[in-house]
C-alpha atoms as a PDB file:
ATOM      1  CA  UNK A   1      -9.771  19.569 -22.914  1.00  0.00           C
ATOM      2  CA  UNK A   2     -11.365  18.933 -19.248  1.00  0.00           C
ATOM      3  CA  UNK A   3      -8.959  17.713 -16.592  1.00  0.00           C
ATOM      4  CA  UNK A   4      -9.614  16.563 -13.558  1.00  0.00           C
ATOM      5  CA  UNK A   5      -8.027  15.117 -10.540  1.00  0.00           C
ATOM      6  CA  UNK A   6      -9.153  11.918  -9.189  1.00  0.00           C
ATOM      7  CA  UNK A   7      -6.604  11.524  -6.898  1.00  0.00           C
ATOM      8  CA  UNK A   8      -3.069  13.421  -5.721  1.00  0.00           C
ATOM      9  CA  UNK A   9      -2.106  11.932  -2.603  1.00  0.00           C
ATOM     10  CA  UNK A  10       1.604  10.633  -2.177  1.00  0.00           C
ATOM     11  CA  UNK A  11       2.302   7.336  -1.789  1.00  0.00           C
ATOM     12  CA  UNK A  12      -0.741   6.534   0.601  1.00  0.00           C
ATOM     13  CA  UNK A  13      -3.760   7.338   0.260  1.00  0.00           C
ATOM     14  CA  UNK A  14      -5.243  10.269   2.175  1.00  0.00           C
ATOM     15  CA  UNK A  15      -8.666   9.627   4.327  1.00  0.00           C
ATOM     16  CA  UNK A  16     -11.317   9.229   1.559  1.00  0.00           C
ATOM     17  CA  UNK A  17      -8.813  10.838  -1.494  1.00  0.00           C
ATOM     18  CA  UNK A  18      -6.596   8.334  -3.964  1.00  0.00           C
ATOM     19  CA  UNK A  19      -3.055   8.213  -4.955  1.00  0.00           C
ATOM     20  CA  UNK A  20      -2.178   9.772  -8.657  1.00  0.00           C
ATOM     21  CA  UNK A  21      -5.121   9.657 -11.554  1.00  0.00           C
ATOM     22  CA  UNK A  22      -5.984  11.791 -13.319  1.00  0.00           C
ATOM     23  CA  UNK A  23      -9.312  12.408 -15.632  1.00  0.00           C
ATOM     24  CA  UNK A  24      -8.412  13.568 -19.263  1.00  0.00           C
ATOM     25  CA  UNK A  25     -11.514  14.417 -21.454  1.00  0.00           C
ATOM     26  CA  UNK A  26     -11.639  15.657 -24.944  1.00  0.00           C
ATOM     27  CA  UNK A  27     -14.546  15.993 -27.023  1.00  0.00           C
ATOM     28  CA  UNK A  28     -15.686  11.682 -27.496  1.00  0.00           C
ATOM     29  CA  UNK A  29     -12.087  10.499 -26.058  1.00  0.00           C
ATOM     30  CA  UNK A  30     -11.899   9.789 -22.284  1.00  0.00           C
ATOM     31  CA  UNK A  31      -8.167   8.746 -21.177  1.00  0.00           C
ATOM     32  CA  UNK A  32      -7.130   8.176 -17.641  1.00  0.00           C
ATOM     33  CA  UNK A  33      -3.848   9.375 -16.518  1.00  0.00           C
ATOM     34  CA  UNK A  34      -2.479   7.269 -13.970  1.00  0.00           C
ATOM     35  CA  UNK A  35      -4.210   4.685 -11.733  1.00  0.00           C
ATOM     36  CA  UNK A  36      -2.643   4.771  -8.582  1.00  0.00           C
ATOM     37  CA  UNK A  37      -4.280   3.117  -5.049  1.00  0.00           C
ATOM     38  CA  UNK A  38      -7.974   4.422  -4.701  1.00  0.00           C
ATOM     39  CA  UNK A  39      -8.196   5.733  -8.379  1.00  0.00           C
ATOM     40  CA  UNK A  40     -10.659   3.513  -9.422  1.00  0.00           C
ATOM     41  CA  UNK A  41     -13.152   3.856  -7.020  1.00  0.00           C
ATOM     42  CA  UNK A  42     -13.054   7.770  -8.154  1.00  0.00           C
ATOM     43  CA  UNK A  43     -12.897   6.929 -11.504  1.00  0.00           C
ATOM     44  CA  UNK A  44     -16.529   5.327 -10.828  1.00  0.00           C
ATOM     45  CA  UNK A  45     -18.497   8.024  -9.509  1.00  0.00           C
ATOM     46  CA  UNK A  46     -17.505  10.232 -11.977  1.00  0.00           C
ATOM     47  CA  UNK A  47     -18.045   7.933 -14.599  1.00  0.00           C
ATOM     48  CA  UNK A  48     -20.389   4.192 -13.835  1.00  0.00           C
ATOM     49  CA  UNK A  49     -19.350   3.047 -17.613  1.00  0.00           C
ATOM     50  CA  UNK A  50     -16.046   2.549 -16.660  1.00  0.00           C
ATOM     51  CA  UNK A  51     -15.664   0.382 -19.020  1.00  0.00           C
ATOM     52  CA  UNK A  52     -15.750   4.012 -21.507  1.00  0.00           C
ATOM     53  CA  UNK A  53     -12.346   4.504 -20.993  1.00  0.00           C
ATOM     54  CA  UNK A  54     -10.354   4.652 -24.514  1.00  0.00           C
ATOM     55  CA  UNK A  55      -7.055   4.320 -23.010  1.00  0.00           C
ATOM     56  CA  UNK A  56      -4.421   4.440 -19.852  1.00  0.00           C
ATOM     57  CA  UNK A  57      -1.603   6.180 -19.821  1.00  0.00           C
ATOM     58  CA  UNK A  58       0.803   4.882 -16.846  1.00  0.00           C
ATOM     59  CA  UNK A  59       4.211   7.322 -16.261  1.00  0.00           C
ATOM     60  CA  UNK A  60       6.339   5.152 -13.955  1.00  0.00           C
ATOM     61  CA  UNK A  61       6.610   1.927 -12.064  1.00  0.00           C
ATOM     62  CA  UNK A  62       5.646   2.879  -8.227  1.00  0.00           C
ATOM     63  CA  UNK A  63       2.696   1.594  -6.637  1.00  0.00           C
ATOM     64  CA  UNK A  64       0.948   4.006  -5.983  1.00  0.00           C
ATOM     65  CA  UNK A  65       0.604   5.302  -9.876  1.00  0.00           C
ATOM     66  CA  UNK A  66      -0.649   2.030 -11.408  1.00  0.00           C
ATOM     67  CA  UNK A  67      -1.970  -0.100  -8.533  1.00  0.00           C
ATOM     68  CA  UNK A  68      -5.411   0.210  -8.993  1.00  0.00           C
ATOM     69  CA  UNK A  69      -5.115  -1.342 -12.706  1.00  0.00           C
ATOM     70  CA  UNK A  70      -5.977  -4.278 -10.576  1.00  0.00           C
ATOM     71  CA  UNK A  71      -9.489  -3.777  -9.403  1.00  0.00           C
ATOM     72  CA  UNK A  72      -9.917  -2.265 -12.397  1.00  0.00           C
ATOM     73  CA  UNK A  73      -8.866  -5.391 -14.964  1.00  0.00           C
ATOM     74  CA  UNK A  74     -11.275  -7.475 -12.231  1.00  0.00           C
ATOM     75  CA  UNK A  75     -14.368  -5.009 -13.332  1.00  0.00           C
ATOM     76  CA  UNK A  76     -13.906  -5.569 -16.924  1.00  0.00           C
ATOM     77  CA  UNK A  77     -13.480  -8.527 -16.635  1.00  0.00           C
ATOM     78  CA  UNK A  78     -16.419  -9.763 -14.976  1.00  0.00           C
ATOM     79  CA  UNK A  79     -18.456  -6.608 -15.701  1.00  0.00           C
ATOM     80  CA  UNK A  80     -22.297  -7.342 -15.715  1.00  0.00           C
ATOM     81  CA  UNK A  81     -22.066  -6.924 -19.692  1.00  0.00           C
ATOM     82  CA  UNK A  82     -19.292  -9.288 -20.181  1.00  0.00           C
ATOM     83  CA  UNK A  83     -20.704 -12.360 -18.005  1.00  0.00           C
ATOM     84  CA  UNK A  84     -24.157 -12.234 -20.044  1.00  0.00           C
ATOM     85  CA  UNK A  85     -22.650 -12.235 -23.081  1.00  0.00           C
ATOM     86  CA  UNK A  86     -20.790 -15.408 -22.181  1.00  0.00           C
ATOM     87  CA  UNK A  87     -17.625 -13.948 -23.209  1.00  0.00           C
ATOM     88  CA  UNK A  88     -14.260 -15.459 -21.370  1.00  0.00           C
ATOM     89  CA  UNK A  89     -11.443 -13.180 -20.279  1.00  0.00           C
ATOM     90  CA  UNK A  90      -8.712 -13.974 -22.284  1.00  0.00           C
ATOM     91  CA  UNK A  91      -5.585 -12.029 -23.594  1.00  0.00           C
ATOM     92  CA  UNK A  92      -6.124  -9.789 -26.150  1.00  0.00           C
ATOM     93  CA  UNK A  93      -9.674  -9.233 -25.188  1.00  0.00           C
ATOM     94  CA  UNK A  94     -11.003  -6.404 -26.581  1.00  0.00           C
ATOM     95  CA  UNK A  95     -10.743  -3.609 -24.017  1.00  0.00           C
ATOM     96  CA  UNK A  96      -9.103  -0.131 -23.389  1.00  0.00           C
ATOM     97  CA  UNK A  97      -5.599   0.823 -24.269  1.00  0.00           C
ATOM     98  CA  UNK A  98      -2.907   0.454 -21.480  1.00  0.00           C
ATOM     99  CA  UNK A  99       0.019   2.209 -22.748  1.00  0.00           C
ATOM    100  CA  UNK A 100       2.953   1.458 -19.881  1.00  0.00           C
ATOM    101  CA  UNK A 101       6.901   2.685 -19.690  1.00  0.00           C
ATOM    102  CA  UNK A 102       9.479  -0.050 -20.998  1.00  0.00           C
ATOM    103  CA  UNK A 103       9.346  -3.242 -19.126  1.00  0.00           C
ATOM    104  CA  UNK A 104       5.607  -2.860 -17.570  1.00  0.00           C
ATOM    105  CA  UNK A 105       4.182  -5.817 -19.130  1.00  0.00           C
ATOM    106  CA  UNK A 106       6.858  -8.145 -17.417  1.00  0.00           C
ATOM    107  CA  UNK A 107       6.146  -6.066 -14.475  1.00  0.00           C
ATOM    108  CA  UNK A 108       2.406  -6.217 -14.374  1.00  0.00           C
ATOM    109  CA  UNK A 109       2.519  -9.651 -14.691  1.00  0.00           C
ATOM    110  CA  UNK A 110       5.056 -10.450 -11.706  1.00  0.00           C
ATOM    111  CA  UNK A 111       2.994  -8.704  -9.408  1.00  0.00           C
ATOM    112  CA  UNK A 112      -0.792 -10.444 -10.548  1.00  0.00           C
ATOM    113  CA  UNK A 113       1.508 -13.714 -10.865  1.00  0.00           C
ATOM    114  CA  UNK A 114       2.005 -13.596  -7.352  1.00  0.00           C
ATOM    115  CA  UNK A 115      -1.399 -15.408  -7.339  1.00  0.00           C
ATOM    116  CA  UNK A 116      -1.400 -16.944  -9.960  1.00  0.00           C
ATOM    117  CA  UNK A 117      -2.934 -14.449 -12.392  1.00  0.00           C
ATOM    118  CA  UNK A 118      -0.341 -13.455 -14.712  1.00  0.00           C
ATOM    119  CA  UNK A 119      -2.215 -12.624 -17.580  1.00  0.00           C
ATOM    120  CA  UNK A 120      -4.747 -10.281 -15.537  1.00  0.00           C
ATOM    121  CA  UNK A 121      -4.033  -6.697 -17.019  1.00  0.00           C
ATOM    122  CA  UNK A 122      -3.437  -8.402 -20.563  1.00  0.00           C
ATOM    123  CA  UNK A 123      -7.071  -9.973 -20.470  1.00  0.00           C
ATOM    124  CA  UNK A 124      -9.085  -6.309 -19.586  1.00  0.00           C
ATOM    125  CA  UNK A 125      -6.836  -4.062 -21.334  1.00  0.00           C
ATOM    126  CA  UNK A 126      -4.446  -4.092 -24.243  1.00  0.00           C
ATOM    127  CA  UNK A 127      -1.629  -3.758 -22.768  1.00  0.00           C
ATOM    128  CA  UNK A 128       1.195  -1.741 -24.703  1.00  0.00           C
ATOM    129  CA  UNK A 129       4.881  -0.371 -24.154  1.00  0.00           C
ATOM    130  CA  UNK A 130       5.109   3.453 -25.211  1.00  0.00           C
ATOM    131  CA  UNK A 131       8.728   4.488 -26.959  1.00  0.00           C
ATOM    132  CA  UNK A 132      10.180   7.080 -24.567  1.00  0.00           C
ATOM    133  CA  UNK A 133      10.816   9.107 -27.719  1.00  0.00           C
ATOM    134  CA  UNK A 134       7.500   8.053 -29.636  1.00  0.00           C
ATOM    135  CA  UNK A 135       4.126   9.144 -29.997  1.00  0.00           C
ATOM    136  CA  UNK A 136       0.733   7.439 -28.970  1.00  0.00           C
ATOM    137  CA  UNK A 137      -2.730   8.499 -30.427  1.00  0.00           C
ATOM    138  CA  UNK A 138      -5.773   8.570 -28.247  1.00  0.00           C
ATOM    139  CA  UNK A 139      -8.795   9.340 -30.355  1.00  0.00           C
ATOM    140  CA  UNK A 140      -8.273  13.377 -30.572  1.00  0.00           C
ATOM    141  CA  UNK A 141      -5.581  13.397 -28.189  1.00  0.00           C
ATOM    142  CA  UNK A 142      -1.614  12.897 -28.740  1.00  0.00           C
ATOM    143  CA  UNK A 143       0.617  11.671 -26.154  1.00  0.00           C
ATOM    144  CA  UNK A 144       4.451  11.895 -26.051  1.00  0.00           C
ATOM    145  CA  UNK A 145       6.961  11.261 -23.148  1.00  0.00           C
ATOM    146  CA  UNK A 146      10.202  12.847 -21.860  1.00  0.00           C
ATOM    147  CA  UNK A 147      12.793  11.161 -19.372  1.00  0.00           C
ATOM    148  CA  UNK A 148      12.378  12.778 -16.204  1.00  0.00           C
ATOM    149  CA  UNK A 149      15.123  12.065 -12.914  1.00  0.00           C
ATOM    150  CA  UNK A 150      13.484   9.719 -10.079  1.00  0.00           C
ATOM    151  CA  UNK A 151      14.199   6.790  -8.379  1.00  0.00           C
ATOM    152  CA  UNK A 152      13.049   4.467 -10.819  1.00  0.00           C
ATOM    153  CA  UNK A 153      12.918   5.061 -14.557  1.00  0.00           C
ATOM    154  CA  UNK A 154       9.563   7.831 -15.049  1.00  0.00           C
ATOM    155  CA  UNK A 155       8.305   9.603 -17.943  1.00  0.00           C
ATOM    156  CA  UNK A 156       6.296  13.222 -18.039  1.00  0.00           C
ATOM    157  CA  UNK A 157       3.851  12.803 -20.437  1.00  0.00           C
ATOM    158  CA  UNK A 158       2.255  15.749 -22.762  1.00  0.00           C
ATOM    159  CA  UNK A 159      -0.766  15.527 -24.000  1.00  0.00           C
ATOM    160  CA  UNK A 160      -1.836  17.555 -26.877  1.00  0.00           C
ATOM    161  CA  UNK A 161      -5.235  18.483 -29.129  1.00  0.00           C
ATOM    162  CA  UNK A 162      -6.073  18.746 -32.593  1.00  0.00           C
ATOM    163  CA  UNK A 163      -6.852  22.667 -31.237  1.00  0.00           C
ATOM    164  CA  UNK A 164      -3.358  22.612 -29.713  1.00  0.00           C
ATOM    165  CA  UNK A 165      -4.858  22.576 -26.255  1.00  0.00           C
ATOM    166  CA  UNK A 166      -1.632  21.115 -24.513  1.00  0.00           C
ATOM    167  CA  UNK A 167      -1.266  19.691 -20.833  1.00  0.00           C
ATOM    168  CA  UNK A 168       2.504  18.298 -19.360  1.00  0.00           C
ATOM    169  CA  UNK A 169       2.665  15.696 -16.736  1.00  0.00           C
ATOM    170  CA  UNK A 170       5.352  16.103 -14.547  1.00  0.00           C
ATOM    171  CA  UNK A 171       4.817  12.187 -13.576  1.00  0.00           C
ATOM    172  CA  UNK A 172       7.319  12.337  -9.968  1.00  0.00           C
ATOM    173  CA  UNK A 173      10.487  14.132 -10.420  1.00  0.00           C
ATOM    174  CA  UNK A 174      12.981  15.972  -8.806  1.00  0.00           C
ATOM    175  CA  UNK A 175      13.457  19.824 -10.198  1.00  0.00           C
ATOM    176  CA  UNK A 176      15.267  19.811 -13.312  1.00  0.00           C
ATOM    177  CA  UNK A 177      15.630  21.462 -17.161  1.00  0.00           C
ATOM    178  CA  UNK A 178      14.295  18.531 -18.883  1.00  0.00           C
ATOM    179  CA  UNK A 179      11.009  18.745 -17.987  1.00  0.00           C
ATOM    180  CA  UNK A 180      11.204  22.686 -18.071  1.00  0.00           C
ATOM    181  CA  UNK A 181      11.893  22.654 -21.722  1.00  0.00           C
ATOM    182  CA  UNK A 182       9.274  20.087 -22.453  1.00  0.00           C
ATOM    183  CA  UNK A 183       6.606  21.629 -20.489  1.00  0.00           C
ATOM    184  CA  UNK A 184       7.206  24.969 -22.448  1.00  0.00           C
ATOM    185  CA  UNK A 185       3.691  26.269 -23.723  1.00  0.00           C
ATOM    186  CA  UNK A 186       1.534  24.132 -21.807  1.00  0.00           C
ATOM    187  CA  UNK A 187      -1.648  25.048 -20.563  1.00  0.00           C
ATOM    188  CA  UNK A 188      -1.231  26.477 -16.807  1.00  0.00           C
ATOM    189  CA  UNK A 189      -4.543  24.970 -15.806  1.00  0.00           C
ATOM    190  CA  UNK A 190      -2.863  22.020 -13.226  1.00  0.00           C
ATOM    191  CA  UNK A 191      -0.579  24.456 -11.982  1.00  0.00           C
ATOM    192  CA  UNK A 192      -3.475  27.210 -11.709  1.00  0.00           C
ATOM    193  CA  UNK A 193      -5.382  24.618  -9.159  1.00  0.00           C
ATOM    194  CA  UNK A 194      -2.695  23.277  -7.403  1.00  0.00           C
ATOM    195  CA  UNK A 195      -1.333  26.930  -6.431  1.00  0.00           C
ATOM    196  CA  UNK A 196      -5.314  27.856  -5.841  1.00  0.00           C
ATOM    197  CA  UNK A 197      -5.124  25.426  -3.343  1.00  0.00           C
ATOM    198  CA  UNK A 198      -2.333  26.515  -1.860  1.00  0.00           C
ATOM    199  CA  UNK A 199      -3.523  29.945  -1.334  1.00  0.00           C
ATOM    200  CA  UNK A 200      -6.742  28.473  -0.069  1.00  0.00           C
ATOM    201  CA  UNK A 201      -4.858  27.791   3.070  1.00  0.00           C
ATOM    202  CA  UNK A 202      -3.340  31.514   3.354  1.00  0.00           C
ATOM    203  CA  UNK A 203      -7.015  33.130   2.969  1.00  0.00           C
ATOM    204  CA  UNK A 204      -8.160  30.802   5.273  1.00  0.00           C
ATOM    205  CA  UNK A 205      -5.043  31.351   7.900  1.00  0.00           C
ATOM    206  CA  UNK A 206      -4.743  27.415   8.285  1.00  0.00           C
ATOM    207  CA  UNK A 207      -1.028  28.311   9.371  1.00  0.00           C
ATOM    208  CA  UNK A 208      -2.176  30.326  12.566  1.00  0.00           C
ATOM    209  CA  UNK A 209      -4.747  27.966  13.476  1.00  0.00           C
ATOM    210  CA  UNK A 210      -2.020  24.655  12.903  1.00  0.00           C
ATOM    211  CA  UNK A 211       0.369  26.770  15.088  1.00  0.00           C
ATOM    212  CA  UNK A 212      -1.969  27.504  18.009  1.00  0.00           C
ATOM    213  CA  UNK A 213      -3.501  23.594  17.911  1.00  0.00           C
ATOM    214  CA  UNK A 214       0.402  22.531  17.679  1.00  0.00           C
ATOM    215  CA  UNK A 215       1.231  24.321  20.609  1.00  0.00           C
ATOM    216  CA  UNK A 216      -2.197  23.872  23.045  1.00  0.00           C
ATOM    217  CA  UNK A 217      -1.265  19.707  21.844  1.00  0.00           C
ATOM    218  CA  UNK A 218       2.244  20.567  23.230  1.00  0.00           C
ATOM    219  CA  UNK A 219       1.136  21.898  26.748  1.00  0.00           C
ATOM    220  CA  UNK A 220      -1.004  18.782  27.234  1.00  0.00           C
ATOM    221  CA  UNK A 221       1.975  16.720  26.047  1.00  0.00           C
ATOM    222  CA  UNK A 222       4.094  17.930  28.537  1.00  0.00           C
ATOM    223  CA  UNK A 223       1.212  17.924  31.529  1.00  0.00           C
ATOM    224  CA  UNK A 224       0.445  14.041  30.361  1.00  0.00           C
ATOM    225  CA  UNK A 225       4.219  13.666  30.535  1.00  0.00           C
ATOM    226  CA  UNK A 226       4.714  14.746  34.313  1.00  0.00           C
ATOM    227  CA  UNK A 227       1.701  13.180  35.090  1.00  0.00           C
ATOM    228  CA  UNK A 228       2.781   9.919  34.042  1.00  0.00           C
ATOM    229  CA  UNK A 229       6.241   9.865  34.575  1.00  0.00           C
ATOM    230  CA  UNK A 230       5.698   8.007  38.091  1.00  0.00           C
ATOM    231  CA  UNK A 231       3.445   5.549  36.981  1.00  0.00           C
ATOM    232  CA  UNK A 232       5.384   4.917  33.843  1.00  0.00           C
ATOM    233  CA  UNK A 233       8.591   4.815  35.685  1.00  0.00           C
ATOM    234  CA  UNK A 234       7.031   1.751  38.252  1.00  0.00           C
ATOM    235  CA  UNK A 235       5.664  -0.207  35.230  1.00  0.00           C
ATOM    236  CA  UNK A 236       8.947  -0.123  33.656  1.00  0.00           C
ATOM    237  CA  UNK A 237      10.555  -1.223  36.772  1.00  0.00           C
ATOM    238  CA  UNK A 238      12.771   1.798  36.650  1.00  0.00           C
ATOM    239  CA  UNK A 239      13.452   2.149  40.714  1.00  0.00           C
ATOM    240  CA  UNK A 240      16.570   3.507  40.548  1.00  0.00           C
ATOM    241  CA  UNK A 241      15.319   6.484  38.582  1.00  0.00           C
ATOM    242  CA  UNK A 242      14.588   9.911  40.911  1.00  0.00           C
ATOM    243  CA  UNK A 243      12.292  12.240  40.180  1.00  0.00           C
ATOM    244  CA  UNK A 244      11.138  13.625  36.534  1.00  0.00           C
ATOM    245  CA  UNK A 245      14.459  15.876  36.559  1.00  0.00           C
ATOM    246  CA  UNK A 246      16.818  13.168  37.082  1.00  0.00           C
ATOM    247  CA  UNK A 247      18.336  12.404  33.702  1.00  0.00           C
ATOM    248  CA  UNK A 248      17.982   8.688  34.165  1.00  0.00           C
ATOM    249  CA  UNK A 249      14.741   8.776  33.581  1.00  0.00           C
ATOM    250  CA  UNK A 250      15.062   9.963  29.728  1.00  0.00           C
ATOM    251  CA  UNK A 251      13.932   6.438  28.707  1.00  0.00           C
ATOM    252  CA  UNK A 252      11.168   7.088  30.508  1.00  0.00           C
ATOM    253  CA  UNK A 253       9.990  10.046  29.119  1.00  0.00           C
ATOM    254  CA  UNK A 254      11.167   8.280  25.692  1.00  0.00           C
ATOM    255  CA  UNK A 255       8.649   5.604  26.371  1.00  0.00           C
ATOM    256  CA  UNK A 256       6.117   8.181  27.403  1.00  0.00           C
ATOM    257  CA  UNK A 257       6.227  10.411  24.679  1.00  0.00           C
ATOM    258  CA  UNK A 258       6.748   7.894  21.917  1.00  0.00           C
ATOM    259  CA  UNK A 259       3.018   6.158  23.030  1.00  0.00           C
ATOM    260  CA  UNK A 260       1.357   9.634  22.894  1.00  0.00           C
ATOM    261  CA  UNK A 261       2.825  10.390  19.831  1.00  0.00           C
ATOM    262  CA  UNK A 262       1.974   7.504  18.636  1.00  0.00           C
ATOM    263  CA  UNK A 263      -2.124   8.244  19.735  1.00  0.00           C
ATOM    264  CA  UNK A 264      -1.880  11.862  18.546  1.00  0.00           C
ATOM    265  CA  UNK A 265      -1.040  10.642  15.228  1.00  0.00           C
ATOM    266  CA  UNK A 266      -4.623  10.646  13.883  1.00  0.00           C
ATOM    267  CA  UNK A 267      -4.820  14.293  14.704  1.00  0.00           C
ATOM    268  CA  UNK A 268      -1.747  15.176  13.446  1.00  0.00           C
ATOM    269  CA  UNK A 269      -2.229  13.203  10.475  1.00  0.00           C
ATOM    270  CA  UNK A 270      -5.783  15.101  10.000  1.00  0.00           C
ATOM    271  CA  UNK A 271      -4.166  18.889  10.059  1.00  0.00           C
ATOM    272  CA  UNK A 272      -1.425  18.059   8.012  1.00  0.00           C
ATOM    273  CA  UNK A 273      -3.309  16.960   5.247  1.00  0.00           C
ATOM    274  CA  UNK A 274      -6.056  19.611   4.833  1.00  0.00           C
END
């Protein structure tokens, strides 16, 4: 079983990545795992037929895990393929599996219903509710859920091989022993990259350079700070205010540092999310 990670951003995307999808392949069966913001576009460079997709496997509710169902109903639906055949997107078109938590179908359909497109997701894929304690077969693959703690109602998924090849999806969860026992003799692989990453920033001593940038971008904090503290203090009409030690001025240097912050934020932004 291949695995790979289209996208594992949180709930926005970082520059160029995607939110949660994930790329499950097993001999002939291709199944996506999540389809959060950016996913798609991801999902297209690794494959161009996305249209090969057997099935969808959504954990939970949030945005930024199903989201990019969206563009993806629009390409089926008015793939290349599908407008010369003359074929009309209608429900229960033939298309990939979509295999959603309790209540996504009404929920899909809210959120495309906002303009006017209620039946969008039901006229790509075929859309169906999983059993939290039931099992869903994907060509070679089998797919059961377990309950996991989060803000909304989520599911960690397993997904399992004839050859007992076995991956868990912790879906978005707080710690706890549910998904412990259910994970119990998966394959490490997910964990195995994510913790190779991880150490990826040790060999490379990211944390040294972060702290030296962090504290050079402090110095010219402060020096833009007590530069601009008299200027800042006449546009604000603050003429009552002494000099830069007078605690008056705090709302001053408030104002100040909140509008640097607020233009650092693409650099801070960039080191935080190597």
């Amino acid at each position: 079983m291949r695995f790979t990670v289209l996208g594992k951003s949180p709930a926005w995307e970082d520059t160029g990545g995607a939110c949660s999808g994930y790329l499950v392949e097993e001999q002939e069966t291709q199944l996506l795992l999540e389809c959060g913001n950016g996913v798609f576009g991801k999902l297209r460079e690794r494959m161009p037929d996305y249209s090969a997709i057997d099935a969808v496997v959504v954990s939970h509710l949030h945005a930024d895990h199903w989201l990019d169902l969206i563009p993806f109903s629009y390409a089926l639906n008015y793939s290349p393929s599908r407008v010369h055949s003359g074929e009309m997107p209608i429900a229960g078109s033939a298309g990939p599996a979509l295999w959603g938590p309790p209540g996504s179908t009404d929920a899909f359909g809210r959120v495309t219903g906002a303009w006017g497109s209620e039946e969008l997701l039901a006229t790509a894929f075929e859309v169906n509710e999983y059993e939290p304690d039931g099992e869903v077969s994907v060509g070679g693959i089998s797919v059961t859920f377990q309950p996991v703690p989060h803000y909304i109602k989520t599911y960690a998924i397993s997904l399992v091989t004839a050859n007992g090849s076995r991956i868990v999806h912790g879906a978005d969860c707080r710690p706890n022993n549910e998904l412990i026992e259910f994970a119990k003799g998966a394959d490490l692989t997910e964990v195995r990259g994510v913790v190779g990453h991880e150490m990826g920033h040790y060999v490379h001593m990211h944390s040294l350079w972060m702290t030296g940038i962090m504290i050079l971008l402090a110095a010219i904090v402060f020096w833009l700070i007590d530069r601009l503290f008299p200027v800042a203090k006449r546009l604000l009409g603050a003429n009552r205010v002494g000099d830069i030690s007078d605690p008056a001025g705090l709302p001053v240097l408030a104002a100040i540092a909140a509008v640097i912050g607020l233009l650092l934020t693409p650099v801070t932004n960039t080191m935080i999310r190597v």
